[in-house]
Protein backbone atom coordinates (compact mmCIF):
# COMPACT_ATOMS: atom_id res chain seq x y z
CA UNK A 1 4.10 -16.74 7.35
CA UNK A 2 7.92 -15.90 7.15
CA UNK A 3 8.88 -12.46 9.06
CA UNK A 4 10.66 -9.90 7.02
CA UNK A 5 11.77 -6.72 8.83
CA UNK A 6 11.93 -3.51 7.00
CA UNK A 7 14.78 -3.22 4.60
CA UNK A 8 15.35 0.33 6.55
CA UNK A 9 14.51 1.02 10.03
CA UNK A 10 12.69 3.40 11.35
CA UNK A 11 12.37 5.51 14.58
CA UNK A 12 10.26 3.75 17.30
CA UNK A 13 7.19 5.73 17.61
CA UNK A 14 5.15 6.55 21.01
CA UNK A 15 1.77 4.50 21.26
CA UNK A 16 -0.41 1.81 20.38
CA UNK A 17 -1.12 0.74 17.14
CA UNK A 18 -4.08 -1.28 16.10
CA UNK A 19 -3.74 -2.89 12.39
CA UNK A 20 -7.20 -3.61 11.05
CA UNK A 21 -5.43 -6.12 8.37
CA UNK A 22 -2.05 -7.37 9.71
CA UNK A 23 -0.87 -7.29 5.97
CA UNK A 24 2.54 -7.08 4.15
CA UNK A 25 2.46 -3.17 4.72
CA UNK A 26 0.96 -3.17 8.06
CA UNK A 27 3.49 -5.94 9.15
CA UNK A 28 6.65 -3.67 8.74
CA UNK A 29 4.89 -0.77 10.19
CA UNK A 30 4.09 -2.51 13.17
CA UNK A 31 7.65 -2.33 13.56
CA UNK A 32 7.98 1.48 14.31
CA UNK A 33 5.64 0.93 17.71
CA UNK A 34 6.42 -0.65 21.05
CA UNK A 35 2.63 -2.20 21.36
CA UNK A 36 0.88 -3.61 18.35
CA UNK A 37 -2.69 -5.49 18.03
CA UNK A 38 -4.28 -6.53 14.90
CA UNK A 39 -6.32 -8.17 12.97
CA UNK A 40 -5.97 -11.08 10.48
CA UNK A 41 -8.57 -13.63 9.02
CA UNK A 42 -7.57 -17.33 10.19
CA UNK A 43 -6.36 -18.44 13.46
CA UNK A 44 -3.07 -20.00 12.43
CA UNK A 45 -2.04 -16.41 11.39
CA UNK A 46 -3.24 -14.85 14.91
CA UNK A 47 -0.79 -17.63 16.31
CA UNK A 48 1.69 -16.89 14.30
CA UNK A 49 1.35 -13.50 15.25
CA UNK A 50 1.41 -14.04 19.13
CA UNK A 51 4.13 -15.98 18.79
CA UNK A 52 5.67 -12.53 18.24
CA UNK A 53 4.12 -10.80 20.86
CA UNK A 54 1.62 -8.93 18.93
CA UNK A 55 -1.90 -9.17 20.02
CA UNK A 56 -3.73 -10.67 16.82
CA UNK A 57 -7.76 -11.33 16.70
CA UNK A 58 -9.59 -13.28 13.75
CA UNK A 59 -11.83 -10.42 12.00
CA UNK A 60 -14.63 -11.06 10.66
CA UNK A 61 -15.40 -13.05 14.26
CA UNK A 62 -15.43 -11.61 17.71
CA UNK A 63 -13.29 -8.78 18.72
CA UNK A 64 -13.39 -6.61 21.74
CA UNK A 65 -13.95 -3.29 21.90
CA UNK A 66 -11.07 -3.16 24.17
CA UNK A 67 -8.57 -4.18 21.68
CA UNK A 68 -9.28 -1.06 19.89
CA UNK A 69 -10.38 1.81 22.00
CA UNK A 70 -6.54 1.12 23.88
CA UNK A 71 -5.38 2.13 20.81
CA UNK A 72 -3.64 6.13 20.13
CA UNK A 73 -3.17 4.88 15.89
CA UNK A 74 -4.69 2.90 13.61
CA UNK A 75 -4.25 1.16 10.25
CA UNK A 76 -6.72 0.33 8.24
CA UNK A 77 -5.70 -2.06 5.13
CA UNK A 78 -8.83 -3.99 4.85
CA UNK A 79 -10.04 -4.26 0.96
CA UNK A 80 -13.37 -2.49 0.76
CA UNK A 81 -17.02 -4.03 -0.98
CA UNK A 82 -19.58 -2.35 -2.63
CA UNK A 83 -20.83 -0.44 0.24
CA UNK A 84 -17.31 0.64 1.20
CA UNK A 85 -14.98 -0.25 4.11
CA UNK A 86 -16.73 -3.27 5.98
CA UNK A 87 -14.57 -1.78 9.52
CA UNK A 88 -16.06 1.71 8.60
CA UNK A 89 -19.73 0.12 8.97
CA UNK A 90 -18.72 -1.85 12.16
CA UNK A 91 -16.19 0.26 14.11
CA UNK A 92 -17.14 3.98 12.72
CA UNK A 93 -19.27 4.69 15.37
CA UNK A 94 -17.12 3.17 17.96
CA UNK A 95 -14.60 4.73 16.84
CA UNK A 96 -15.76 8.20 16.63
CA UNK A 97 -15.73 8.22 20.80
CA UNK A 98 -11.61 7.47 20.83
CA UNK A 99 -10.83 10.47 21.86
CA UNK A 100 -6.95 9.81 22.55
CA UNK A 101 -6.61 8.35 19.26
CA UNK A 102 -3.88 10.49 17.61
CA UNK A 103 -3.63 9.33 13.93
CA UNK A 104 -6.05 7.03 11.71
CA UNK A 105 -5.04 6.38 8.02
CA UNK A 106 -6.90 4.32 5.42
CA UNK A 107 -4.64 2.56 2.77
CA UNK A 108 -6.58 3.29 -0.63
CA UNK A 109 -5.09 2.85 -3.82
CA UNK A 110 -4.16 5.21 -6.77
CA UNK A 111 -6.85 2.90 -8.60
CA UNK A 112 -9.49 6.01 -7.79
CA UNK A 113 -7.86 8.07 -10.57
CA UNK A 114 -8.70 5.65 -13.57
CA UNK A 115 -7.27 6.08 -16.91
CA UNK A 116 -5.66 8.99 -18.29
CA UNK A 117 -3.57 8.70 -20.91
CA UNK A 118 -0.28 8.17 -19.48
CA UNK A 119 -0.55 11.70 -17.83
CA UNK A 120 -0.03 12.96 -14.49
CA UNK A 121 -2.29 12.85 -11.85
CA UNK A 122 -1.65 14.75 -8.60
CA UNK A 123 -4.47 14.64 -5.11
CA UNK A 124 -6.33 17.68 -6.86
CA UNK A 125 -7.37 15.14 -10.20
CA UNK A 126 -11.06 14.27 -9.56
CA UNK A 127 -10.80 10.60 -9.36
CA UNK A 128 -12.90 8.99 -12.01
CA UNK A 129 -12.29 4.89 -11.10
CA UNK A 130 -13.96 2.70 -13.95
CA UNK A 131 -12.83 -0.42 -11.88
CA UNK A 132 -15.61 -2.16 -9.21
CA UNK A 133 -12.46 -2.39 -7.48
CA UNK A 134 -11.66 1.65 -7.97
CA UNK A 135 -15.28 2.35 -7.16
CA UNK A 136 -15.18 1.01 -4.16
CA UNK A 137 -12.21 2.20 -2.66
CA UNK A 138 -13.27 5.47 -3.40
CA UNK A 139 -16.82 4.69 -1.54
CA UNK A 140 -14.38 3.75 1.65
CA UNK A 141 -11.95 6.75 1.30
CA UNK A 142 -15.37 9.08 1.73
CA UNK A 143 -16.54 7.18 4.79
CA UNK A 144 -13.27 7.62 6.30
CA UNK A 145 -12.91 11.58 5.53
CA UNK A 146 -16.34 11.56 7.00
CA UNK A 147 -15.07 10.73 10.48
CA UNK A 148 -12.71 13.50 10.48
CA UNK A 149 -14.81 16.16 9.19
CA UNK A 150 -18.00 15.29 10.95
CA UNK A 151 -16.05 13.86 14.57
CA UNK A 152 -12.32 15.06 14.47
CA UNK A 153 -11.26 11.68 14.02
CA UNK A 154 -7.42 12.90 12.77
CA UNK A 155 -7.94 10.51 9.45
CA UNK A 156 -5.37 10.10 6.66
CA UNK A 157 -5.98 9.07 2.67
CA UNK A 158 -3.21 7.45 1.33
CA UNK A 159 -3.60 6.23 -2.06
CA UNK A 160 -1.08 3.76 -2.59
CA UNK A 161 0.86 2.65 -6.50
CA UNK A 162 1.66 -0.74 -7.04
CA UNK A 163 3.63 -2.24 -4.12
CA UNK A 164 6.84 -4.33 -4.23
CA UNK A 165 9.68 -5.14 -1.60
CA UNK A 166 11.03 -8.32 -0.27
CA UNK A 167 9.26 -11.14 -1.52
CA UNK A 168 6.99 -9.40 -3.81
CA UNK A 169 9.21 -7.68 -6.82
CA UNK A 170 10.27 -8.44 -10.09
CA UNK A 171 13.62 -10.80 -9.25
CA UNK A 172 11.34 -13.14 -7.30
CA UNK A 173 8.87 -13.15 -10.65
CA UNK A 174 12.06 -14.00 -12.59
CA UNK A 175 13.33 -16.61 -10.22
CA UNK A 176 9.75 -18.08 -10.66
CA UNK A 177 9.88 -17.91 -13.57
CA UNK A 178 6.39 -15.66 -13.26
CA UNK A 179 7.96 -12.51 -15.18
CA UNK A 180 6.49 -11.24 -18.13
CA UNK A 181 6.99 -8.73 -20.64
CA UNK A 182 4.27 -6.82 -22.28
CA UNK A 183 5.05 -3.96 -24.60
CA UNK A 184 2.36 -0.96 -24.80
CA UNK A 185 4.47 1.95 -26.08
CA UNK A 186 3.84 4.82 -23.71
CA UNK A 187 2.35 3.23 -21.51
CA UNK A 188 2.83 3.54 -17.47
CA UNK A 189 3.07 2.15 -14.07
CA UNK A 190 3.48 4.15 -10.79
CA UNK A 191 5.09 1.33 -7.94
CA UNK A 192 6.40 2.14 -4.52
CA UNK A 193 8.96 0.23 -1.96
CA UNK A 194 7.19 -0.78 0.79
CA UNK A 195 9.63 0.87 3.07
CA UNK A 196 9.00 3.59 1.60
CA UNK A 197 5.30 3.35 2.36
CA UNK A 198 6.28 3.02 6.28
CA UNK A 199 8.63 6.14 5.74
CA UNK A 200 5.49 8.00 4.63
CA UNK A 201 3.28 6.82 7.31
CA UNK A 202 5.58 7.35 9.97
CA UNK A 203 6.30 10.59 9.37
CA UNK A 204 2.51 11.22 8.96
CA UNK A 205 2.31 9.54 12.56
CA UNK A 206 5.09 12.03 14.03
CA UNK A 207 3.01 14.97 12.51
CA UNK A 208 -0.77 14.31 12.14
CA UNK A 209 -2.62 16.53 8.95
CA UNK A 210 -5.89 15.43 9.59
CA UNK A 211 -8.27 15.29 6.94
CA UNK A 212 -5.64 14.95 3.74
CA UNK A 213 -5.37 12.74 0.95
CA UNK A 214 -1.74 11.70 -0.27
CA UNK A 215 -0.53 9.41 -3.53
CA UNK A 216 2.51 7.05 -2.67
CA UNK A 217 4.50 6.89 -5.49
CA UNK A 218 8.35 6.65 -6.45
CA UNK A 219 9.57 9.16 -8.37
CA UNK A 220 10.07 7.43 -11.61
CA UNK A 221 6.95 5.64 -13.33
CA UNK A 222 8.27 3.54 -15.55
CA UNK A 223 7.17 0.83 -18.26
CA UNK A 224 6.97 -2.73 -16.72
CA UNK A 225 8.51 -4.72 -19.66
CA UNK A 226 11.26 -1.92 -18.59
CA UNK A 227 11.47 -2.96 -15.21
CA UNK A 228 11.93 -6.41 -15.35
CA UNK A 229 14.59 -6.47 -18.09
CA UNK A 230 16.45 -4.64 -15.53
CA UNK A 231 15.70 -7.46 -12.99
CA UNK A 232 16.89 -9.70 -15.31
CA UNK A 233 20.11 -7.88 -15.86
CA UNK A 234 20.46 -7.83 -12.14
CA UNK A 235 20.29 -11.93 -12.41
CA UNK A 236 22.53 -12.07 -15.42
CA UNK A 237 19.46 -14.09 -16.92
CA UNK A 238 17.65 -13.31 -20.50
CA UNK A 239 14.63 -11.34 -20.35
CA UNK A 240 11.61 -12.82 -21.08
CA UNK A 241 10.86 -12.50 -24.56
CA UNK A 242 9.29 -9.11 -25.77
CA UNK A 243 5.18 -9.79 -26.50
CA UNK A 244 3.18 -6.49 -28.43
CA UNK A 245 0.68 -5.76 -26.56
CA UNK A 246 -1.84 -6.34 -29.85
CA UNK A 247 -0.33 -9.86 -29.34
CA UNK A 248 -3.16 -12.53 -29.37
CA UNK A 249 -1.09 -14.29 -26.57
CA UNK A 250 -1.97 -11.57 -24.37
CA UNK A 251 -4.62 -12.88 -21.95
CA UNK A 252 -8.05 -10.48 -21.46
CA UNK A 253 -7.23 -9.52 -17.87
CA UNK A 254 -3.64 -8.55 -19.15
CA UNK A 255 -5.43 -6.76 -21.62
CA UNK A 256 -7.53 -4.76 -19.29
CA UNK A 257 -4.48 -3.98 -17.05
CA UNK A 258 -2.80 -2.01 -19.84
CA UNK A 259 -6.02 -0.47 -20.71
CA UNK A 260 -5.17 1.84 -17.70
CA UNK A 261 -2.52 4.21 -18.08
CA UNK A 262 -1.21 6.95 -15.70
CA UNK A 263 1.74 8.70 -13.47
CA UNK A 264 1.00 9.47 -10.46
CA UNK A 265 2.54 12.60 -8.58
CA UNK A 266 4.16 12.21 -5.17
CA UNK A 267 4.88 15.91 -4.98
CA UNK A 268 2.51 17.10 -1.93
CA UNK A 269 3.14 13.79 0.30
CA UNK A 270 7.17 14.52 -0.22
CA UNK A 271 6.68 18.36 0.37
CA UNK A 272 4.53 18.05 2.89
CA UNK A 273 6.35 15.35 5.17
CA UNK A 274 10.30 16.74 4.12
CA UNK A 275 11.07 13.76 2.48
CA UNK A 276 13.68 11.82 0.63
CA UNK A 277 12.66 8.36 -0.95
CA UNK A 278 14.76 5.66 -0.09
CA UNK A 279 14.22 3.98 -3.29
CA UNK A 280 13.42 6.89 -5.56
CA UNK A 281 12.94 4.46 -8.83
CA UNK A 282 12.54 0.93 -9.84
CA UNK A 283 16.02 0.39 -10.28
CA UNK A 284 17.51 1.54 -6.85
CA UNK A 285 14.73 -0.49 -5.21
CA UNK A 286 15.80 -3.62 -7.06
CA UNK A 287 19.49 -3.26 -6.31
CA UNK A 288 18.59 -3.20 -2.59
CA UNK A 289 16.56 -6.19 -2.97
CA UNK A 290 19.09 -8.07 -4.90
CA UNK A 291 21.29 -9.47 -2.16
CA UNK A 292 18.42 -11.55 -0.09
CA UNK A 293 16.21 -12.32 -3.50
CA UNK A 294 19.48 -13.84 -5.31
CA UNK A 295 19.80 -17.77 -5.25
């Protein structure tokens, strides 16, 4: 696992943090706190992680209820099943006793909404996911809200767009030789910078609103055949060639991918945090990304 700090930095917050799912998003969080713990699913990760001085456990296996009940935040990343979030069954009740825990948020996914159209979706759309996938994130986004309403856990939604940032954009699928270029006319993809993401959550940390749900979004959805011409540009390389999307070449699960079309609103996390994205569209995160992704 290669270490990639946050493109910006933020503000050390006060606390413990404890990471069920030491993930890409999690891993430049974990940056903003002094003590971290986590979880991660193979034991060469948890060394890899020690070797940083964060406290890392293999999950599913045994972990203490120590390692968690220290903690005053937590993260939960873990993908959910059909019965919801598997650290909701095992942890919920043990975690409805942490009484100094100051901030919980669940990283969902703006796959709840479902298709509509192309048009906007805000937090007060009733999500209506057609997905197993959507289904069940929705499932685990009740069982969290639960905790809060029924136990005063301080819980957090946050329904995340499609994530990119170093190592995971659309120069590195160029450079791979991985990019592709489907054309749907009018049809729509909400992404985020992953700094942005910790921006978000930090600032959620700093001022707790129990109890609310929040899309992560950039400002600008945008078309993806759009977005990686302008990686390409960026590379001074040829696009990949334009396919229609009534193509035969494109493959069923491509197929179902642009089936789903929306834009998702950032409005209420930006109001209600005072923000300003860092990367406010495609193109300003790309530009930023350009200098370490370039050969």
């Amino acid at each position: 696992m290669t270490y990639h700090p946050p493109i910006v930095s933020q503000p050390l917050l006060d606390g413990k943090l404890f990471c069920f799912g030491l993930g890409y998003v999690a891993e430049r969080f974990a940056a903003c706190f002094p003590a971290v713990a986590g979880t991660v699913r193979t034991a060469e990760k948890a060394a890899t992680w020690r070797a940083r001085g964060i406290e890392a456990h293999v999950w599913p296996g045994t972990l203490p209820e120590s390692a968690i009940t220290y903690a005053t935040h937590l993260l939960i990343s873990v993908p959910p099943d059909a019965e919801g979030c598997p650290v909701w069954r095992r942890f919920g009740t043990l975690i409805a006793r942490m009484s100094q825990l100051r901030w919980c948020a669940y990283l969902s996914s703006t796959g709840v909404y479902g298709d509509h159209g192309g048009d906007w979706v805000s937090e007060e759309t009733t999500p209506k996911p057609e997905s197993p996938e959507g289904k069940n994130r929705l499932i685990a986004e009740e069982q969290w809200l639960r905790l809060c309403e029924q136990h005063g856990i301080p819980t957090h939604v946050f329904r995340l767009s499609g994530i990119y940032g170093p190592g995971r954009n659309a120069l590195r699928q160029m450079l791979k030789g991985e990019a592709f270029r489907v054309v749907k006319p009018g049809h729509y993809i909400s992404r985020i910078h992953v700094a942005d993401i910790v921006q978000m959550l930090a600032a959620s940390a700093e001022r707790p609103t129990p109890g609310q749900v929040f899309n992560v979004a950039d400002n600008e959805p945008a078309p993806t055949h759009e977005v990686v011409a302008y990686a390409a540009k960026l590379l001074h390389r040829d696009p990949p060639p334009a396919i229609p999307y009534s193509d035969d070449a494109v493959s069923p699960g491509m197929r179902r991918f642009y089936q789903v079309n929306r834009r998702v609103s950032n409005r209420k996390a930006l109001s209600t945090f005072g923000l300003a994205l860092h990367y406010p569209n495609y193109r300003a995160g790309l530009e930023a990304l350009l200098p370490e992704e370039r050969p």
